[in-house]
PDB file of N, CA and C in Angstrom:
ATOM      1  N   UNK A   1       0.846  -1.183   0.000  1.00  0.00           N
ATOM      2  CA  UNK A   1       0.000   0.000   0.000  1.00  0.00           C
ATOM      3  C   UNK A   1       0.888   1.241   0.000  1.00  0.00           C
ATOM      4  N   UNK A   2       0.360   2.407  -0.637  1.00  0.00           N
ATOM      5  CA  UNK A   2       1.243   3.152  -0.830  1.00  0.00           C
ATOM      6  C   UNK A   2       1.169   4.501   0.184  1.00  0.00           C
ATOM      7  N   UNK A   3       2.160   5.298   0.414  1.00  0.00           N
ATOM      8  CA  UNK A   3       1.633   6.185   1.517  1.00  0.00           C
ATOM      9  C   UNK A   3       0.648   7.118   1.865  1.00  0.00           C
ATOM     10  N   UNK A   4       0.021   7.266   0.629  1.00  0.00           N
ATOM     11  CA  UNK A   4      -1.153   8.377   0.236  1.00  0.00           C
ATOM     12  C   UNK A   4      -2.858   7.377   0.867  1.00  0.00           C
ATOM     13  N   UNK A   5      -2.339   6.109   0.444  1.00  0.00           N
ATOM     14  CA  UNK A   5      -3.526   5.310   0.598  1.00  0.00           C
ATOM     15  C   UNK A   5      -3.270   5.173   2.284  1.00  0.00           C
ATOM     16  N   UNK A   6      -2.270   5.323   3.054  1.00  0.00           N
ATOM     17  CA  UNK A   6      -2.706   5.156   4.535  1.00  0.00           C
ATOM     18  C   UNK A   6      -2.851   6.341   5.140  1.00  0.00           C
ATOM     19  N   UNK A   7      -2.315   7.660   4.610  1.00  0.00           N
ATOM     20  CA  UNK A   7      -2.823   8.322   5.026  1.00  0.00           C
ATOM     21  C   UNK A   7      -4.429   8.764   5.461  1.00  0.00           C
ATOM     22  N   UNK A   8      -4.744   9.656   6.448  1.00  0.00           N
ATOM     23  CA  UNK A   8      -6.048   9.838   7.051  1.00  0.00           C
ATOM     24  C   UNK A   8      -6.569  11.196   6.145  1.00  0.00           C
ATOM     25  N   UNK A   9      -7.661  10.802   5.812  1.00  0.00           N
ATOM     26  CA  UNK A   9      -8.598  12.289   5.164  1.00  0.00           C
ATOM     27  C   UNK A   9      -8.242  13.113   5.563  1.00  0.00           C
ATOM     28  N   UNK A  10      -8.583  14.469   5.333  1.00  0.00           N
ATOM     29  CA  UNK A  10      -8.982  15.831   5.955  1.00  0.00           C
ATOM     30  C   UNK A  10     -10.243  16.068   5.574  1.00  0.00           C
ATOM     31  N   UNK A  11     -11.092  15.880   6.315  1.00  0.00           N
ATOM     32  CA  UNK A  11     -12.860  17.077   6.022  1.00  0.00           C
ATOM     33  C   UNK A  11     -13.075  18.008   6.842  1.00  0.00           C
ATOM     34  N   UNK A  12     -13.294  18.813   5.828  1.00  0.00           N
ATOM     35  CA  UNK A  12     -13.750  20.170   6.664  1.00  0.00           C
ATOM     36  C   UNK A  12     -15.280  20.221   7.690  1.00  0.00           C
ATOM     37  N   UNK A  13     -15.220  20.698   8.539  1.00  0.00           N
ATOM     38  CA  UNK A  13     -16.351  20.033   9.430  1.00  0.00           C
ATOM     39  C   UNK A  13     -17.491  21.435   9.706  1.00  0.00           C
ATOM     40  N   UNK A  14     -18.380  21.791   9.684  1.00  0.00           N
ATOM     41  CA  UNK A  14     -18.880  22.856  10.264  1.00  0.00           C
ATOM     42  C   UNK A  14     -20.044  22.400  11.656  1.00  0.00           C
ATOM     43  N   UNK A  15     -19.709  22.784  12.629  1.00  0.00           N
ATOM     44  CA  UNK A  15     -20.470  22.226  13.972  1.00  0.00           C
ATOM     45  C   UNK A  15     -21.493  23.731  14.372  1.00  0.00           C
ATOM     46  N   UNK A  16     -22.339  23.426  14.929  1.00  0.00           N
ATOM     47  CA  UNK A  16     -22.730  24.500  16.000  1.00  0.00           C
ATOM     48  C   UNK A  16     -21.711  24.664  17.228  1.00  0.00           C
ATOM     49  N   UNK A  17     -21.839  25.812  17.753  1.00  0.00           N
ATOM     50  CA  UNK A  17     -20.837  26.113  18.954  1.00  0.00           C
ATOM     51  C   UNK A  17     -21.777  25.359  20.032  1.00  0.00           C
ATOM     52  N   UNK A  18     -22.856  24.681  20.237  1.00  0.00           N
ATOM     53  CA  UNK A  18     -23.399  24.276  21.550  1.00  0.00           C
ATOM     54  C   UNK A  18     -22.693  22.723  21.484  1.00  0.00           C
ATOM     55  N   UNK A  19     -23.254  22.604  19.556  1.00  0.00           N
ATOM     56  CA  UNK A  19     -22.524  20.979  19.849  1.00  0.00           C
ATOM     57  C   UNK A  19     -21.102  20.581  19.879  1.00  0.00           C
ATOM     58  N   UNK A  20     -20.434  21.764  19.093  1.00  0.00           N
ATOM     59  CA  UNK A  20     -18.686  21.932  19.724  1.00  0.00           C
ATOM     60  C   UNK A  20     -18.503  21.801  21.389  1.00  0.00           C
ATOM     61  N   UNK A  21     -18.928  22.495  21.976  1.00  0.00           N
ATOM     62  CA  UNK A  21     -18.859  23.083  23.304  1.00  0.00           C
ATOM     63  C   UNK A  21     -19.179  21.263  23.775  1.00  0.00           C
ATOM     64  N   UNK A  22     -20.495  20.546  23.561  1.00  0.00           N
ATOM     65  CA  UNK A  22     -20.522  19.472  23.758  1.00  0.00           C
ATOM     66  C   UNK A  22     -19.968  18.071  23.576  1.00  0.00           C
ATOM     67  N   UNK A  23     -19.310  18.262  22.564  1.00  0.00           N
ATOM     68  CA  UNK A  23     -18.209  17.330  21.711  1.00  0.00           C
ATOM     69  C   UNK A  23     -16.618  17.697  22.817  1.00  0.00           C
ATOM     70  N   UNK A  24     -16.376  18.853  23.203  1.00  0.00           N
ATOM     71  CA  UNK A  24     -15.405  18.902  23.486  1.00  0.00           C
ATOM     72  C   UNK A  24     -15.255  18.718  25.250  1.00  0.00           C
ATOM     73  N   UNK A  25     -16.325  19.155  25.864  1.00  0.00           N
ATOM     74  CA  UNK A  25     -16.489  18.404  27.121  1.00  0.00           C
ATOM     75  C   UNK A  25     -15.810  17.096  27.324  1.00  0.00           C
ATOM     76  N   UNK A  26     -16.566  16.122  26.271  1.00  0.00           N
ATOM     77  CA  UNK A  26     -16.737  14.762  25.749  1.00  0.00           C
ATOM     78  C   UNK A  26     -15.700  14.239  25.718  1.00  0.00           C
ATOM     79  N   UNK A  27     -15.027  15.118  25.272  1.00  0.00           N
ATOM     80  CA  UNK A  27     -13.459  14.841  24.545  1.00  0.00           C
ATOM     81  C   UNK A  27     -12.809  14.668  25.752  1.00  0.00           C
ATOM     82  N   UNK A  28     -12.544  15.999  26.473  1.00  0.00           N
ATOM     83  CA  UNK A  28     -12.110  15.960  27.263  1.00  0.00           C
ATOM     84  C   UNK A  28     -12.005  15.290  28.424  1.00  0.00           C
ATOM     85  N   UNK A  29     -13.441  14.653  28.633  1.00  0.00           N
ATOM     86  CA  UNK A  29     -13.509  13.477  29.594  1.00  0.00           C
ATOM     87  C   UNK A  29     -13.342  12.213  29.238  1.00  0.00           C
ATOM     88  N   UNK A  30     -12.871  12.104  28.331  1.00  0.00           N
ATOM     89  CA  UNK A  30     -12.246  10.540  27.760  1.00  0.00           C
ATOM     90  C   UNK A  30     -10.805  10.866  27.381  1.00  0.00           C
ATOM     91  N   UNK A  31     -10.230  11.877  27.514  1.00  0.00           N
ATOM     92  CA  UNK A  31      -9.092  12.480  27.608  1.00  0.00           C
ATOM     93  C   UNK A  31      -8.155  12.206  25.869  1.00  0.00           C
ATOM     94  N   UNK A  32      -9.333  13.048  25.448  1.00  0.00           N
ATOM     95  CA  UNK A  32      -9.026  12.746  23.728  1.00  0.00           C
ATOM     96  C   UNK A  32      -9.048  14.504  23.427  1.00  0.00           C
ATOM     97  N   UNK A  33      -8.678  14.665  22.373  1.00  0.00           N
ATOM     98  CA  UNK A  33      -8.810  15.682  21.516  1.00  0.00           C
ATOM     99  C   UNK A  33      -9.959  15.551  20.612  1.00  0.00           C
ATOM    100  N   UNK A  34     -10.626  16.880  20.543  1.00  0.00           N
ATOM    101  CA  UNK A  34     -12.089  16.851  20.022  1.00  0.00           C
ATOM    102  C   UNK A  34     -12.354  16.784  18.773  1.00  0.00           C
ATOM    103  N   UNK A  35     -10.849  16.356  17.810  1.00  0.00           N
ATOM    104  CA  UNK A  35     -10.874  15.733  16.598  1.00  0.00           C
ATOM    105  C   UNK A  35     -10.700  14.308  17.141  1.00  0.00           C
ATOM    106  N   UNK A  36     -10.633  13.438  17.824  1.00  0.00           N
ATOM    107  CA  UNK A  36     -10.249  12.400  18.125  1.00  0.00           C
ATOM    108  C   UNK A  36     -11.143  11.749  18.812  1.00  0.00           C
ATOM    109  N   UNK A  37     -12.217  12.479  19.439  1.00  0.00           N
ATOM    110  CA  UNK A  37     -13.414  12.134  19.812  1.00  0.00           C
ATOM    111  C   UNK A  37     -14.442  12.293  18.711  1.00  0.00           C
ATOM    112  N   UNK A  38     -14.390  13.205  17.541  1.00  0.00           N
ATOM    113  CA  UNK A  38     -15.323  13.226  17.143  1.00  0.00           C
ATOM    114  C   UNK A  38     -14.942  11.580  15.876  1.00  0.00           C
ATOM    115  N   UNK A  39     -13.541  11.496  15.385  1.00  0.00           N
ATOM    116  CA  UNK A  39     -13.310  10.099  14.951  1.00  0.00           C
ATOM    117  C   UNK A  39     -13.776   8.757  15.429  1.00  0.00           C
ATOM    118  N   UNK A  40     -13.393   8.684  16.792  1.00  0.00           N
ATOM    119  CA  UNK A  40     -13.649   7.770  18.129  1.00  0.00           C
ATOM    120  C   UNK A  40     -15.541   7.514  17.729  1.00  0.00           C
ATOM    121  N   UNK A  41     -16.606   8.574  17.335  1.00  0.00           N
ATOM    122  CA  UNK A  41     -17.626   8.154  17.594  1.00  0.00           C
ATOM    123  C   UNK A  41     -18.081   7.809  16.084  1.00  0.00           C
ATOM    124  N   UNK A  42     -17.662   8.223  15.069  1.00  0.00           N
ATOM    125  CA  UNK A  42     -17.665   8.118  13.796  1.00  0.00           C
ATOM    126  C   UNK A  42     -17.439   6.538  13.341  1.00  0.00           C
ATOM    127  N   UNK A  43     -15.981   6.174  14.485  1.00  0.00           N
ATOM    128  CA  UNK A  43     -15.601   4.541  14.121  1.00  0.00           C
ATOM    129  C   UNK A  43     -17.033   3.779  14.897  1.00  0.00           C
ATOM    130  N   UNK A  44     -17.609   4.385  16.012  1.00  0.00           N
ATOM    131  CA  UNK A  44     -18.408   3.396  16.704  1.00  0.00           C
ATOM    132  C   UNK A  44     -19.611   3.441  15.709  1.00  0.00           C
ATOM    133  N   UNK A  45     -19.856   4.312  15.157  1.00  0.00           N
ATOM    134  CA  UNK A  45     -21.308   4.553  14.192  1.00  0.00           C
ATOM    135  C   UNK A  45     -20.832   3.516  13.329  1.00  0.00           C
ATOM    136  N   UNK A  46     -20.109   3.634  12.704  1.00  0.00           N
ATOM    137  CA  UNK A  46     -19.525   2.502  11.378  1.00  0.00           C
ATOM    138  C   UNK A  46     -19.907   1.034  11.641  1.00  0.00           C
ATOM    139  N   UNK A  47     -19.482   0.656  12.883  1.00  0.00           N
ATOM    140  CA  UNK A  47     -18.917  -0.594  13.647  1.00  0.00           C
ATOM    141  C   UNK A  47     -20.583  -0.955  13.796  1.00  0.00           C
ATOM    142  N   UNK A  48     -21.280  -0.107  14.619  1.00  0.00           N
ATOM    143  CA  UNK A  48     -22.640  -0.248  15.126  1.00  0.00           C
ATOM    144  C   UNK A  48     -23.773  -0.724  13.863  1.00  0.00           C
ATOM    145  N   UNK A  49     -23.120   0.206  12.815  1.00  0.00           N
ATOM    146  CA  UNK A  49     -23.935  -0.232  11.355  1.00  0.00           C
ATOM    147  C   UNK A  49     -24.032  -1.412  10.612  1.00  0.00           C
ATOM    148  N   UNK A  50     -22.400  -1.318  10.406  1.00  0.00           N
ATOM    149  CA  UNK A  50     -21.639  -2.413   9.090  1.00  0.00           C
ATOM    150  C   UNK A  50     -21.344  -3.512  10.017  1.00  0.00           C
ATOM    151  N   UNK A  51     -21.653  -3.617  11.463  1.00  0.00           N
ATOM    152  CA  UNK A  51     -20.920  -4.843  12.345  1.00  0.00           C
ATOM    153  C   UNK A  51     -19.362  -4.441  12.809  1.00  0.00           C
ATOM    154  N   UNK A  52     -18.582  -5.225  13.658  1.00  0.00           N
ATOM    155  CA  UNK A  52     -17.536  -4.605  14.584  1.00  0.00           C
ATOM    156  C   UNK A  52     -16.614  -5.026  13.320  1.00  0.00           C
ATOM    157  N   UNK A  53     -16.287  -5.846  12.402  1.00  0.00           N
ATOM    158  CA  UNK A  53     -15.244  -6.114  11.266  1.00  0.00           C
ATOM    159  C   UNK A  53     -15.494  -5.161  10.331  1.00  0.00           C
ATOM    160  N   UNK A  54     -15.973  -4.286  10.667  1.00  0.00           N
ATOM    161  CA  UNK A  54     -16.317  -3.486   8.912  1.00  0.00           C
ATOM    162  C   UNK A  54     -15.262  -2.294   8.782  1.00  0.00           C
ATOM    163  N   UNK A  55     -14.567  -2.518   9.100  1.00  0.00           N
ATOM    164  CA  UNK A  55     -13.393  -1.580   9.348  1.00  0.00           C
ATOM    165  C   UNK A  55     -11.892  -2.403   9.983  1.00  0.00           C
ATOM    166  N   UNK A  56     -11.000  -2.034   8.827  1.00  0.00           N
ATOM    167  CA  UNK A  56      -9.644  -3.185   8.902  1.00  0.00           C
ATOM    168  C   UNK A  56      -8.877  -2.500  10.216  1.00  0.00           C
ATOM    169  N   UNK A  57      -7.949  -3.050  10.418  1.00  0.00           N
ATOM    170  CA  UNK A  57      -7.458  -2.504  11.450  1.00  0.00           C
ATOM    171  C   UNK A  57      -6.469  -1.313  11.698  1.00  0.00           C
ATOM    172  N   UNK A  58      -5.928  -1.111  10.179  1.00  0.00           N
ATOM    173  CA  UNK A  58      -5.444   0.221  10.469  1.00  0.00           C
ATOM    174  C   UNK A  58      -6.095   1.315  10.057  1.00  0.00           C
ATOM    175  N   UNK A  59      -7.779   1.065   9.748  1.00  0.00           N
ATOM    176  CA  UNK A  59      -8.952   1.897   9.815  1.00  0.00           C
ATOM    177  C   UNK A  59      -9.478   2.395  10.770  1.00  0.00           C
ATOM    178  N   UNK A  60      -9.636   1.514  11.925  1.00  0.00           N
ATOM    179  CA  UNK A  60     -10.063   1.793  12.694  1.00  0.00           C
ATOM    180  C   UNK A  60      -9.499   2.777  14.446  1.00  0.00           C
ATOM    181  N   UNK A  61     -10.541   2.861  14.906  1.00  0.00           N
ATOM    182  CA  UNK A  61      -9.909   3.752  16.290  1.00  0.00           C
ATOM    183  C   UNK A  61      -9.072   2.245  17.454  1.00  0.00           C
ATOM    184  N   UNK A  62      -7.907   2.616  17.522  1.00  0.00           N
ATOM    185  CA  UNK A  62      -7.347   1.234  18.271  1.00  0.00           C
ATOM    186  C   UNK A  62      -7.286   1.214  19.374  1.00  0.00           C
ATOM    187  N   UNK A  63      -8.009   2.068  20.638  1.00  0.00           N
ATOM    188  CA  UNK A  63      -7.123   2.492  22.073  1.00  0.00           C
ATOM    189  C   UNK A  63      -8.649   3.360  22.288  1.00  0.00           C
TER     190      UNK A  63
END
């Protein structure tokens, strides 16, 4: 695989400030960064959908 293909996206995100403000609480109490929480719940939506394999392992959130 080549390095472009493991690299991670960039999307631009636009939030409300209540649900920022809420995301980052969040974050903070799982002691993540509120890009890393908002990934963290993105992998569980995936997982919750497609089943816990639907995402390889260097796809997914590991920790």
């Amino acid at each position: 695989m080549d390095k472009n293909e493991k690299s991670k996206k960039q999307v631009p995100l636009r939030l409300s400030p209540s649900l920022y403000n809420k995301l980052a609480a969040w974050a903070e109490d799982d002691f993540r960064s509120v890009n890393g929480q908002i990934e963290f719940l993105l992998t569980e939506s995936v997982k919750k959908r497609y089943g816990k394999n639907a995402l390889t392992d260097d796809e997914g959130d590991k920790g």
